[in-house]
C-alpha atoms as a PDB file:
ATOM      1  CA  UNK A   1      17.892  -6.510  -4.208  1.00  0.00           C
ATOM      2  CA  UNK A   2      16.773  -3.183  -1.846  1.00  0.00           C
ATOM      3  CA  UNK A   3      15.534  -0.458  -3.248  1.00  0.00           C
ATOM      4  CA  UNK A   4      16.225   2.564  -1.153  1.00  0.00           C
ATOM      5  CA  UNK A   5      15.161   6.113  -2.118  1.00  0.00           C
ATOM      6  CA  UNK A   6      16.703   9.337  -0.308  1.00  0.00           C
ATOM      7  CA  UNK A   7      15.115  12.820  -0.333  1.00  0.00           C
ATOM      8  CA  UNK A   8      15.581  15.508   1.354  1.00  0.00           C
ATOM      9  CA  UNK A   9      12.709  15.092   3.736  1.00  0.00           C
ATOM     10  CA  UNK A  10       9.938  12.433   3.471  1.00  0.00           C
ATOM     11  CA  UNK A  11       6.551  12.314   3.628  1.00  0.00           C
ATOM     12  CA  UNK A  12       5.689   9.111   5.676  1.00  0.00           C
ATOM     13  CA  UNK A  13       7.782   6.362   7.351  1.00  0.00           C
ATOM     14  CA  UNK A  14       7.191   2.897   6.130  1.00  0.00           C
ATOM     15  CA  UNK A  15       7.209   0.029   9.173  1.00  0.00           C
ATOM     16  CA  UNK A  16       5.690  -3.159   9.916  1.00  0.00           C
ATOM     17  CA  UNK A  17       2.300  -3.354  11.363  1.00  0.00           C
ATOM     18  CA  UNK A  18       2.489  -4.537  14.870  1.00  0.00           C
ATOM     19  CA  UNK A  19      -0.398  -5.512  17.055  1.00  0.00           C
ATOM     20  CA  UNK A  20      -0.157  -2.828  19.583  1.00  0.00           C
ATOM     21  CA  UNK A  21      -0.317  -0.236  16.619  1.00  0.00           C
ATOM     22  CA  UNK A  22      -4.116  -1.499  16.043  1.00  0.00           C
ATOM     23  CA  UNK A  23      -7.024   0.799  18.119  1.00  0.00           C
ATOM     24  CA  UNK A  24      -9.894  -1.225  16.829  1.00  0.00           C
ATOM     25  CA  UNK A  25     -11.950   1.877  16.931  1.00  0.00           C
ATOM     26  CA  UNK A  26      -9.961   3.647  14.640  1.00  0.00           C
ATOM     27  CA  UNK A  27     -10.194   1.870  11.345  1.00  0.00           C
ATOM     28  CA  UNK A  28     -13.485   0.020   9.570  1.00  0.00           C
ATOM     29  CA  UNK A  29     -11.168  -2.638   8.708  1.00  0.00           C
ATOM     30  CA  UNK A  30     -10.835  -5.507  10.887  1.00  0.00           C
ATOM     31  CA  UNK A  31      -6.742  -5.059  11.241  1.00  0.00           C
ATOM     32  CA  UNK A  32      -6.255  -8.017  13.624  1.00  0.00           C
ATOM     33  CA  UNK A  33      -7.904 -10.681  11.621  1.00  0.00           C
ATOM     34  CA  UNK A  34      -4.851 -10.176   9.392  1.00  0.00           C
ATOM     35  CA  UNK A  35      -2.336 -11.307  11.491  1.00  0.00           C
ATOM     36  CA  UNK A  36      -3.614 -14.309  11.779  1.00  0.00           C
ATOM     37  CA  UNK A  37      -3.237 -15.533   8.040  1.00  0.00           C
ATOM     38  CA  UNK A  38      -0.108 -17.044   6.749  1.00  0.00           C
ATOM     39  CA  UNK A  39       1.664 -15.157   3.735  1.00  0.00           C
ATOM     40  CA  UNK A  40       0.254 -11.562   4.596  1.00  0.00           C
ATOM     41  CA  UNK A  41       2.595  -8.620   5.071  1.00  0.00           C
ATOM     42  CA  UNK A  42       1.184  -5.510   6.720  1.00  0.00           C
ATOM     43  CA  UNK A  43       2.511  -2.229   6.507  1.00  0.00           C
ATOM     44  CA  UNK A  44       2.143   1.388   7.885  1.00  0.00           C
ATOM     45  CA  UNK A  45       2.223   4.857   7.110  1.00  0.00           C
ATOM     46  CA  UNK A  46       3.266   7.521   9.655  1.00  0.00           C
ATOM     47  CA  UNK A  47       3.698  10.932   9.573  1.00  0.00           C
ATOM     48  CA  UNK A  48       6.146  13.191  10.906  1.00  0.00           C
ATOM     49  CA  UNK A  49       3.953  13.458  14.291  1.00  0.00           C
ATOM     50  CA  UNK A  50       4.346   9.717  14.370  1.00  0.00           C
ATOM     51  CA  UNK A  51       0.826   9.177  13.786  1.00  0.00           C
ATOM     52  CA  UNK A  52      -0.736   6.257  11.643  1.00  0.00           C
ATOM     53  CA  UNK A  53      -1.899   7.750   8.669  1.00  0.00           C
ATOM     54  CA  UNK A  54      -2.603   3.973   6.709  1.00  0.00           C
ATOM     55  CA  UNK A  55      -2.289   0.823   6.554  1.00  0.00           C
ATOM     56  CA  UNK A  56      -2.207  -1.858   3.385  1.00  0.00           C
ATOM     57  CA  UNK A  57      -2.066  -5.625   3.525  1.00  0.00           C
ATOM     58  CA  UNK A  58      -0.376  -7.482   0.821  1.00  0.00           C
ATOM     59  CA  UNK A  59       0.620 -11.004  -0.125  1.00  0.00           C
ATOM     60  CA  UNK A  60       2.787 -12.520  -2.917  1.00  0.00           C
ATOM     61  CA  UNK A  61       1.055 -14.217  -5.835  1.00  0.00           C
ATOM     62  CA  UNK A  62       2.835 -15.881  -8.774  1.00  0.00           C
ATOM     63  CA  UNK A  63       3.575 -13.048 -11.045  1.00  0.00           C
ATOM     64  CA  UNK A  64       2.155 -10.156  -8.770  1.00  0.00           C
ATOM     65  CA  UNK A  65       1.386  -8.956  -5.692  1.00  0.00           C
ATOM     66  CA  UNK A  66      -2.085  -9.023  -3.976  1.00  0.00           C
ATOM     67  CA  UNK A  67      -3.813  -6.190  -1.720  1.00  0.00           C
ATOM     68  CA  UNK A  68      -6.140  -7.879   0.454  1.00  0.00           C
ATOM     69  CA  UNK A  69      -6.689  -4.520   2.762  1.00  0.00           C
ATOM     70  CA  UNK A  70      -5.773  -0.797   2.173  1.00  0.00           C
ATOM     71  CA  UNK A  71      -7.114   1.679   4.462  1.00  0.00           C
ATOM     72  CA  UNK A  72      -6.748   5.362   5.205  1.00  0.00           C
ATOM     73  CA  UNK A  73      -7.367   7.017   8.842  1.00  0.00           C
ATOM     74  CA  UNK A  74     -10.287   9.097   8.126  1.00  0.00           C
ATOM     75  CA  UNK A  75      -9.277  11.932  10.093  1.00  0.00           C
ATOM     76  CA  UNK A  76      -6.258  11.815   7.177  1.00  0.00           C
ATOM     77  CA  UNK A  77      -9.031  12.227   4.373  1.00  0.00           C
ATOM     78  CA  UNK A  78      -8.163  14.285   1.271  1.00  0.00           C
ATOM     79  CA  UNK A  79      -3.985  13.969   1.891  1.00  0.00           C
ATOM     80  CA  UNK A  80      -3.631  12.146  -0.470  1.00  0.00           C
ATOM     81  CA  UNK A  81      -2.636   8.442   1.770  1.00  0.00           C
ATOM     82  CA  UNK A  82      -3.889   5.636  -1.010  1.00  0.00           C
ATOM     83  CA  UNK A  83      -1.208   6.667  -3.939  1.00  0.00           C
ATOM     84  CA  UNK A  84       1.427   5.664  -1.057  1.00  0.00           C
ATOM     85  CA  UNK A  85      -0.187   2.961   0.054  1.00  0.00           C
ATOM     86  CA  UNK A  86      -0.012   1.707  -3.550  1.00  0.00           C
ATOM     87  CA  UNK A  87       3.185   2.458  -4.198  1.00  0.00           C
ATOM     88  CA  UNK A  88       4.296  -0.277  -1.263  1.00  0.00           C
ATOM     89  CA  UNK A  89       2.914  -2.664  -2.722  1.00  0.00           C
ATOM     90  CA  UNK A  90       4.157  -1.990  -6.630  1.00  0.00           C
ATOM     91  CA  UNK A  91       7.624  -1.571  -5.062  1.00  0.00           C
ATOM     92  CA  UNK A  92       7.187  -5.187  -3.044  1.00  0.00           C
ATOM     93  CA  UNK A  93       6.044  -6.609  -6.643  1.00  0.00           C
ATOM     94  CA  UNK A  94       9.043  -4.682  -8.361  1.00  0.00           C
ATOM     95  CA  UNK A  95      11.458  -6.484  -5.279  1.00  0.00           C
ATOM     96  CA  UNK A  96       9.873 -10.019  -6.532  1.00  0.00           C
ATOM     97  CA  UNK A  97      10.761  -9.797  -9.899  1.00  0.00           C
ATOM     98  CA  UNK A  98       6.782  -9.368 -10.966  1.00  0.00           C
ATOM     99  CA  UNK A  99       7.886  -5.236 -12.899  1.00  0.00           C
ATOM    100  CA  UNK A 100       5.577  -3.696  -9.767  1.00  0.00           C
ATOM    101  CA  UNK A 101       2.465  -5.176 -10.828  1.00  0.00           C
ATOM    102  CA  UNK A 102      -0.271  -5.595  -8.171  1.00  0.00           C
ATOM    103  CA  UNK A 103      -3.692  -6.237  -7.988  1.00  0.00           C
ATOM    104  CA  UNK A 104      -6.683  -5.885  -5.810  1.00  0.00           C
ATOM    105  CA  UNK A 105     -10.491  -5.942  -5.318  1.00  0.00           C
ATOM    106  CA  UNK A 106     -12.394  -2.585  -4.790  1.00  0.00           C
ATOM    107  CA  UNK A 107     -15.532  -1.079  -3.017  1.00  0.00           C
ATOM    108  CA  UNK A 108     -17.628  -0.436  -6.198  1.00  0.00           C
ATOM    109  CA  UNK A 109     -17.695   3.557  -5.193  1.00  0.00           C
ATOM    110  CA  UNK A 110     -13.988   3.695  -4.699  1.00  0.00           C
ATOM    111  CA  UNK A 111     -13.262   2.088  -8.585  1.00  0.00           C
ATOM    112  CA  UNK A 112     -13.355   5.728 -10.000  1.00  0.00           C
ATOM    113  CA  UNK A 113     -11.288   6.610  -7.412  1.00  0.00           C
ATOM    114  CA  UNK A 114      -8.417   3.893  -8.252  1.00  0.00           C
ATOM    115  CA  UNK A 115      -8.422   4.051 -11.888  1.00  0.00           C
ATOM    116  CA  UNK A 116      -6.951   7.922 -11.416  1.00  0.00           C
ATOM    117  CA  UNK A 117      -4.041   5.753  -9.882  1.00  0.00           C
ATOM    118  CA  UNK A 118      -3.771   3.886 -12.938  1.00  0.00           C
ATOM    119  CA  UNK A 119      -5.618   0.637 -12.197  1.00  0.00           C
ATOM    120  CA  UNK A 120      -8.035  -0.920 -14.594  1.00  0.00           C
ATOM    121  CA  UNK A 121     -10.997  -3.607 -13.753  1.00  0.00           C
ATOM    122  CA  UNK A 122     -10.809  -7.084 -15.216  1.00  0.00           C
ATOM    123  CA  UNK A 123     -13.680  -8.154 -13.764  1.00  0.00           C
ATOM    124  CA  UNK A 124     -16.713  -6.149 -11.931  1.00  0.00           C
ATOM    125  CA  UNK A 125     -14.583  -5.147  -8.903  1.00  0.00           C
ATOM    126  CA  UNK A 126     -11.156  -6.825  -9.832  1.00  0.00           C
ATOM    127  CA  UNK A 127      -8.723  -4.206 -10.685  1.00  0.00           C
ATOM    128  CA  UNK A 128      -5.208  -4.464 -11.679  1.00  0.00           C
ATOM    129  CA  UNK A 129      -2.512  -1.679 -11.829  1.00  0.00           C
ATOM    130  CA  UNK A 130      -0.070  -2.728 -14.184  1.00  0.00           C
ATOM    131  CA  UNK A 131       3.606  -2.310 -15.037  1.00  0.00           C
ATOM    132  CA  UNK A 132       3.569   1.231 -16.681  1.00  0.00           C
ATOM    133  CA  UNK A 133       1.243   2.774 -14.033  1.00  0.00           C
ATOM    134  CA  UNK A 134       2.694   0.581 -11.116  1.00  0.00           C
ATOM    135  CA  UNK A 135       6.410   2.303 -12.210  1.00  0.00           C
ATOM    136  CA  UNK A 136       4.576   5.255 -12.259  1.00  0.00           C
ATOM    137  CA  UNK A 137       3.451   5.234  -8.710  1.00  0.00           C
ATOM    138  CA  UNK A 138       6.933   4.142  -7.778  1.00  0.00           C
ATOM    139  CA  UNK A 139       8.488   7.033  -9.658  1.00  0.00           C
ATOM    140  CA  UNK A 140       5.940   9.817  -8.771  1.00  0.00           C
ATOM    141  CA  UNK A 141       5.723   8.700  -4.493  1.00  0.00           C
ATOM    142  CA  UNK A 142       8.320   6.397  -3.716  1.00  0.00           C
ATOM    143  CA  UNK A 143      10.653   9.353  -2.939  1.00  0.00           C
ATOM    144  CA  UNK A 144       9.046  10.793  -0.404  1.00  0.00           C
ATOM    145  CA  UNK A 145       9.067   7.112   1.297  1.00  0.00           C
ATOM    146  CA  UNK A 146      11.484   6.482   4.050  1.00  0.00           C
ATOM    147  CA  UNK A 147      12.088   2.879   3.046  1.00  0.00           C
ATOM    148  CA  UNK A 148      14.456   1.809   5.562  1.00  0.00           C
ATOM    149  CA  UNK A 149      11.948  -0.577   7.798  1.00  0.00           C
ATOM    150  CA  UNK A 150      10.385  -2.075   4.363  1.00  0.00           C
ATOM    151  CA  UNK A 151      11.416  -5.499   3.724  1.00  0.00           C
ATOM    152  CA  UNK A 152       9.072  -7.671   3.184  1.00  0.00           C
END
């Protein structure tokens, strides 16, 4: 099953990472480790200038999806980049049959941050975003998302 969205104009283009696309002294996170582990899916964000904007790492779990890495370019702070980010990977979990549910752990300063989004902590930084607010996500951002490169 693909689910494609059309508007007008979108926001961000969704591809696959690839190596070249990592500048080491752009991001905080270590990007290229990544690659290197079996199961992991990396996506981007660009704009219409073809710039990066973010980047999220995610990997299939029975009955949801896991974010190992999400990441914003900082010179992109305050547009708004982590509800997309998000939405990729409720959409991947809606795609596996797991109704969009993901989950993820969080910088204890950023947990105020992600429960706006919806997501709620199970365990001291353990948060999970489920069904209702992943769908949310999905409905509220996922049309703005030029989906045709996303297939994980």
């Amino acid at each position: 099953m693909r689910i494609m969205y059309k508007s007008p104009e979108y926001l961000y283009d969704v591809r696959e990472v690839k190596t070249k696309d990592i500048k080491s002294k752009e991001w905080i996170f270590k990007w290229r480790k990544e690659f290197a582990i079996d199961g992991r899916v990396l996506y981007k964000l660009t704009n219409a200038d073809n710039a990066i904007v973010g980047m999220i790492s995610m990997e299939a779990k029975q009955g949801f999806v896991y974010v190992h890495a999400i990441e914003r370019q900082a010179k992109f702070e305050g547009q708004g980049v982590t509800p997309y980010l998000f939405t990729l990977a409720a959409l991947w979990s809606d795609l596996l049959g797991n109704d969009a549910v993901f989950s993820f752990d969080a910088k204890t300063r950023l947990i105020p941050y992600y429960e706006r989004f919806g997501a709620k902590r199970l365990a001291q930084t353990y948060m999970i975003v489920g069904e209702l607010q992943a769908k949310e996500l999905i409905s509220k951002y996922g049309a703005t998302l030029n989906l045709e490169h996303f297939n994980p």
